[in-house]
N, C-alpha and C. Protein backbone atom coordinates (compact mmCIF):
# COMPACT_ATOMS: atom_id res chain seq x y z
N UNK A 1 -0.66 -12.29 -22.14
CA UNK A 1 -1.05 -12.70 -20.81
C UNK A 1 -1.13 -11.45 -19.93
N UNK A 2 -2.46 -11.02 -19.89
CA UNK A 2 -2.34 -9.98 -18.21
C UNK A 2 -1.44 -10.09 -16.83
N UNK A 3 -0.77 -9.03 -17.23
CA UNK A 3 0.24 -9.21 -15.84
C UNK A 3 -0.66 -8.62 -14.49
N UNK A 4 -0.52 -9.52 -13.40
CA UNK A 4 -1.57 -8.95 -12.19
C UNK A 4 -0.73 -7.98 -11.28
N UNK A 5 -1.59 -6.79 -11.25
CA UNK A 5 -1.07 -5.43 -10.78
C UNK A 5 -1.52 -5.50 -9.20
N UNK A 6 -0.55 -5.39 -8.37
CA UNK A 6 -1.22 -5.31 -7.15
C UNK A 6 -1.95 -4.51 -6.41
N UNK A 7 -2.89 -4.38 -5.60
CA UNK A 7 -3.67 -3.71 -5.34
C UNK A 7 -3.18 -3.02 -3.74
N UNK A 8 -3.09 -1.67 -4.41
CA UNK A 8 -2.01 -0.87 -3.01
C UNK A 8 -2.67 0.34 -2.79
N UNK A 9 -2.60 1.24 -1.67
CA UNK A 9 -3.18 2.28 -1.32
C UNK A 9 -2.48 3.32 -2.15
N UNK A 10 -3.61 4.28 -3.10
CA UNK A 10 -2.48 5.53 -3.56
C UNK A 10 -2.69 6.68 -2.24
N UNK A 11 -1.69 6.69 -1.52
CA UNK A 11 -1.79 8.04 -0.37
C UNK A 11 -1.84 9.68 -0.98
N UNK A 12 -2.19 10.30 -0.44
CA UNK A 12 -2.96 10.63 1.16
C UNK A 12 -4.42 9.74 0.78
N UNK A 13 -5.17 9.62 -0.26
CA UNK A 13 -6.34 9.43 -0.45
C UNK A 13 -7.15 7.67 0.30
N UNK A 14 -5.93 6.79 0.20
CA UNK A 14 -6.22 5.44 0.43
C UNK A 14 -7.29 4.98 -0.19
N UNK A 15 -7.33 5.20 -1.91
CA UNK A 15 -7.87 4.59 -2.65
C UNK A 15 -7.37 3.52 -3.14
N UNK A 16 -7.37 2.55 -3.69
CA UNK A 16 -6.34 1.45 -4.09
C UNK A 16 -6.45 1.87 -5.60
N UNK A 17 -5.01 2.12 -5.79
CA UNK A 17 -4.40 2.58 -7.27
C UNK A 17 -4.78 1.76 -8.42
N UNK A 18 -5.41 0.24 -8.49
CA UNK A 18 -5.93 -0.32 -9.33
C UNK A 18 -7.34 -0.31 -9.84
N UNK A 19 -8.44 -0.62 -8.42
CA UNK A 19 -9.90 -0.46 -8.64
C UNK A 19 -10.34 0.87 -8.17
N UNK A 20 -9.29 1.70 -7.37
CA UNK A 20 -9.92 3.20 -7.20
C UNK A 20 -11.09 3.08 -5.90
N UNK A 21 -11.19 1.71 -5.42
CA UNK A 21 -12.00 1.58 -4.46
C UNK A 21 -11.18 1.94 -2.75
N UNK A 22 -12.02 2.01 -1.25
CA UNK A 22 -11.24 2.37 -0.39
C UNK A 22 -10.47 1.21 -0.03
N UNK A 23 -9.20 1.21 -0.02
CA UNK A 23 -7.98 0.68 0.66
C UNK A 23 -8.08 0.27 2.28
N UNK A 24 -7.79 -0.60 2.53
CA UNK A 24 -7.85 -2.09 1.87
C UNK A 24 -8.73 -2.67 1.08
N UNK A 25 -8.99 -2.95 0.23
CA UNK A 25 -9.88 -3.51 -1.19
C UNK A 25 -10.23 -4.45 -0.79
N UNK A 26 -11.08 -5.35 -1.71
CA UNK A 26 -11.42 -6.99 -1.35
C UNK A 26 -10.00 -7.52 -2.02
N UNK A 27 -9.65 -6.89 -3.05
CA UNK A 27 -8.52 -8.35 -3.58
C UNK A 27 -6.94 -7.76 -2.71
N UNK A 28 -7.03 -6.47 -2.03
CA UNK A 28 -6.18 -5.76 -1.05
C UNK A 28 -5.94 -6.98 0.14
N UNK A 29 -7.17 -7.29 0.57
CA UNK A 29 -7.47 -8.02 2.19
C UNK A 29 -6.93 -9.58 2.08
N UNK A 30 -7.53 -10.14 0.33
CA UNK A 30 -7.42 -10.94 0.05
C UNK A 30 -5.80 -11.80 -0.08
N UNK A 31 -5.43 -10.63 -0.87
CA UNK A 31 -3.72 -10.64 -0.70
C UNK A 31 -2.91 -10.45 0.71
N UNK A 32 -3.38 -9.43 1.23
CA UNK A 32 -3.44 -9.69 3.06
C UNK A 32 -3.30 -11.06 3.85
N UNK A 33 -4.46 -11.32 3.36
CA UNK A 33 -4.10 -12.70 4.33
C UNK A 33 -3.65 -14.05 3.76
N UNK A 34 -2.97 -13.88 2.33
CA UNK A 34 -2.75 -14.92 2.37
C UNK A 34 -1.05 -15.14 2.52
N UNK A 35 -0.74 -13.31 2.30
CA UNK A 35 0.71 -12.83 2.97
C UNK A 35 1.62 -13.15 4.02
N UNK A 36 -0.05 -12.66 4.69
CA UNK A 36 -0.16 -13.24 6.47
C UNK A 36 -0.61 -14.28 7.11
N UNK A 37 -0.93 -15.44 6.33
CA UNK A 37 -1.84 -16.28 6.63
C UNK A 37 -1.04 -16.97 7.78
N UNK A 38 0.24 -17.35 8.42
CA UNK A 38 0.80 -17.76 9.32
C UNK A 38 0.94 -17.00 10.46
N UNK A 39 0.69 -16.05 10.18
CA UNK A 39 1.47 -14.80 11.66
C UNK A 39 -0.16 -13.45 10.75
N UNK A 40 -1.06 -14.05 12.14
CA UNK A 40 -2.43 -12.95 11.84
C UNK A 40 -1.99 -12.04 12.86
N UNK A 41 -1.48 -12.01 13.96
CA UNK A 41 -1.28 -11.08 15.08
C UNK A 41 -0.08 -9.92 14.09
N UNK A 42 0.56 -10.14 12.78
CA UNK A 42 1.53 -9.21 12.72
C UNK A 42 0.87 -8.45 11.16
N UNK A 43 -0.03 -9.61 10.71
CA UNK A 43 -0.89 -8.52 9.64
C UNK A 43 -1.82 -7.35 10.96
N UNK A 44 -2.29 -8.06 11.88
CA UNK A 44 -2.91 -6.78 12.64
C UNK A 44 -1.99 -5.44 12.62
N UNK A 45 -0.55 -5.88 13.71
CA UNK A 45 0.00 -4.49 13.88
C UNK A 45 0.81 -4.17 12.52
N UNK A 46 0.64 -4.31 11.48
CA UNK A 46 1.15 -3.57 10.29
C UNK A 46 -0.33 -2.66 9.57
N UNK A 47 -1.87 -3.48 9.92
CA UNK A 47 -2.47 -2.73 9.25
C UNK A 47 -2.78 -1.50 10.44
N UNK A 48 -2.53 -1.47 11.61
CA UNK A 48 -2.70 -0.93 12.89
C UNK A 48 -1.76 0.56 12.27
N UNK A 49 -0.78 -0.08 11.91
CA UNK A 49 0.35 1.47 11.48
C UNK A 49 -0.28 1.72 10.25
N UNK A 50 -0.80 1.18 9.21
CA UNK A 50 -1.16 1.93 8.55
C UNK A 50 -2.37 2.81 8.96
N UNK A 51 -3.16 2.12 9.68
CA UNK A 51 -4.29 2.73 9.95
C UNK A 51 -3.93 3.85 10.81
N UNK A 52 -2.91 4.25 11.28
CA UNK A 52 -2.40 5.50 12.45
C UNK A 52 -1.98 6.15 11.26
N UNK A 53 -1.57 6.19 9.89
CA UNK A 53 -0.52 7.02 9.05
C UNK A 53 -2.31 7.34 7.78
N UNK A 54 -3.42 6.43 7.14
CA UNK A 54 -4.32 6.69 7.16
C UNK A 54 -5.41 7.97 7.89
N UNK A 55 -5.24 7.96 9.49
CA UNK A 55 -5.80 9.02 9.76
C UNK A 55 -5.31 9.96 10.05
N UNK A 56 -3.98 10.42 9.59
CA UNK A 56 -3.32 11.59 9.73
C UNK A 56 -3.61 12.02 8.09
N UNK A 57 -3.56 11.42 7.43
CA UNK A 57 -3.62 11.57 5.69
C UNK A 57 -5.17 12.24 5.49
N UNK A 58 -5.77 10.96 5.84
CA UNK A 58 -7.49 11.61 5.60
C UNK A 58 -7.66 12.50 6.27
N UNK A 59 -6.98 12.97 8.01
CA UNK A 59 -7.95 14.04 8.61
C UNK A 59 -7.49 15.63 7.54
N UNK A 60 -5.86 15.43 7.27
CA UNK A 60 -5.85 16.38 6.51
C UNK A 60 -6.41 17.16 5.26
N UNK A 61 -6.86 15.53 4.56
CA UNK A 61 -7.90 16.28 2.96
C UNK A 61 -9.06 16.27 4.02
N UNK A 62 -9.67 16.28 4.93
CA UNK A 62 -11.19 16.76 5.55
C UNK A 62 -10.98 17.17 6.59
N UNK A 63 -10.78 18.76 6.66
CA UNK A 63 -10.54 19.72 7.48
C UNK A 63 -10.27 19.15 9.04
N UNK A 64 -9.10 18.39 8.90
CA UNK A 64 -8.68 17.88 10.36
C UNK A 64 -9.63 16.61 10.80
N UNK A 65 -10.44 16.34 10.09
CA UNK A 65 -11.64 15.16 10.94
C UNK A 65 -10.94 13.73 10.20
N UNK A 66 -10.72 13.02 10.70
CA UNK A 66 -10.65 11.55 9.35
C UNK A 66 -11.91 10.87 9.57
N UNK A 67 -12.14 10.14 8.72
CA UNK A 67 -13.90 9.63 8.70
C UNK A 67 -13.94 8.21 9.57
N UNK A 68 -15.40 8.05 10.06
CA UNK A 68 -15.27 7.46 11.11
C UNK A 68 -15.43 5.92 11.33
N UNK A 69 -14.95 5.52 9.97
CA UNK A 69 -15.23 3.94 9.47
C UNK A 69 -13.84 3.40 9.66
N UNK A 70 -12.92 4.08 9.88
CA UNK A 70 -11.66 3.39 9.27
C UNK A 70 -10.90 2.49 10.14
N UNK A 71 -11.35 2.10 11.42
CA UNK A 71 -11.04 1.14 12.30
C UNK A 71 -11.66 -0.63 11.60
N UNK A 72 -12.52 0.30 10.87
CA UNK A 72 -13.49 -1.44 10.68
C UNK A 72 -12.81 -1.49 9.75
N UNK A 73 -12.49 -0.32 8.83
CA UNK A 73 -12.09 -0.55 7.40
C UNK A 73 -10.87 -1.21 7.24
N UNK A 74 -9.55 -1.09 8.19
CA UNK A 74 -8.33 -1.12 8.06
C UNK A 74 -8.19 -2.12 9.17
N UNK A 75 -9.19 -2.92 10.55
CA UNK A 75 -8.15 -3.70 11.04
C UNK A 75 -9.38 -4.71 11.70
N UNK A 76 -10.60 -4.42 12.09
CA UNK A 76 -11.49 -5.04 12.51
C UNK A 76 -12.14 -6.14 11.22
N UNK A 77 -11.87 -6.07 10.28
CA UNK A 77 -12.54 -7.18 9.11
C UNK A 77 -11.18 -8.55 9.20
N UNK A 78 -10.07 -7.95 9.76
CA UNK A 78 -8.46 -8.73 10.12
C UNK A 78 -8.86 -9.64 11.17
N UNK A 79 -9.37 -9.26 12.07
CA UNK A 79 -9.12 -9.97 13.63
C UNK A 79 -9.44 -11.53 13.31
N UNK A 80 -8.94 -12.50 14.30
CA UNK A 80 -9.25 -13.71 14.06
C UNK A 80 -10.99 -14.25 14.11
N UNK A 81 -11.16 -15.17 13.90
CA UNK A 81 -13.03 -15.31 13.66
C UNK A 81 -13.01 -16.50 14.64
């Protein structure tokens, strides 16, 4: 039986250590909310800190800049609908 590996950011890079894709993943977000599925205001401010500890990580592997997606990437796909 495949044991299911969770899908987590490997830092500084915020690739997800399973599919190698950018962190938060689809099955990352997926697990996200169903974590959070009662309290969405506290998945925000947890992905909010990651996303502040994210652009200190990335600006460092790219000469001080972090790239300029990572608001949508890490907390705007979260917000309520």
């Amino acid at each position: 039986m495949p044991r299911y590996r969770p899908h987590v950011a490997a830092r500084p890079s915020w690739r997800c250590r399973v599919c190698g894709a950018a962190w938060p993943c689809s099955p990352a977000r997926l697990a996200l909310l169903g974590e959070y599925r009662e309290d969405r205001t506290a998945m925000l401010f947890y992905l909010g800190t990651l996303l502040g500890e994210a652009m200190s990580d990335l600006a460092t592997l790219h000469d001080g800049v972090a790239p300029p997606d990572l608001t949508a990437r890490f907390v705007t796909w979260a917000r309520a609908r």
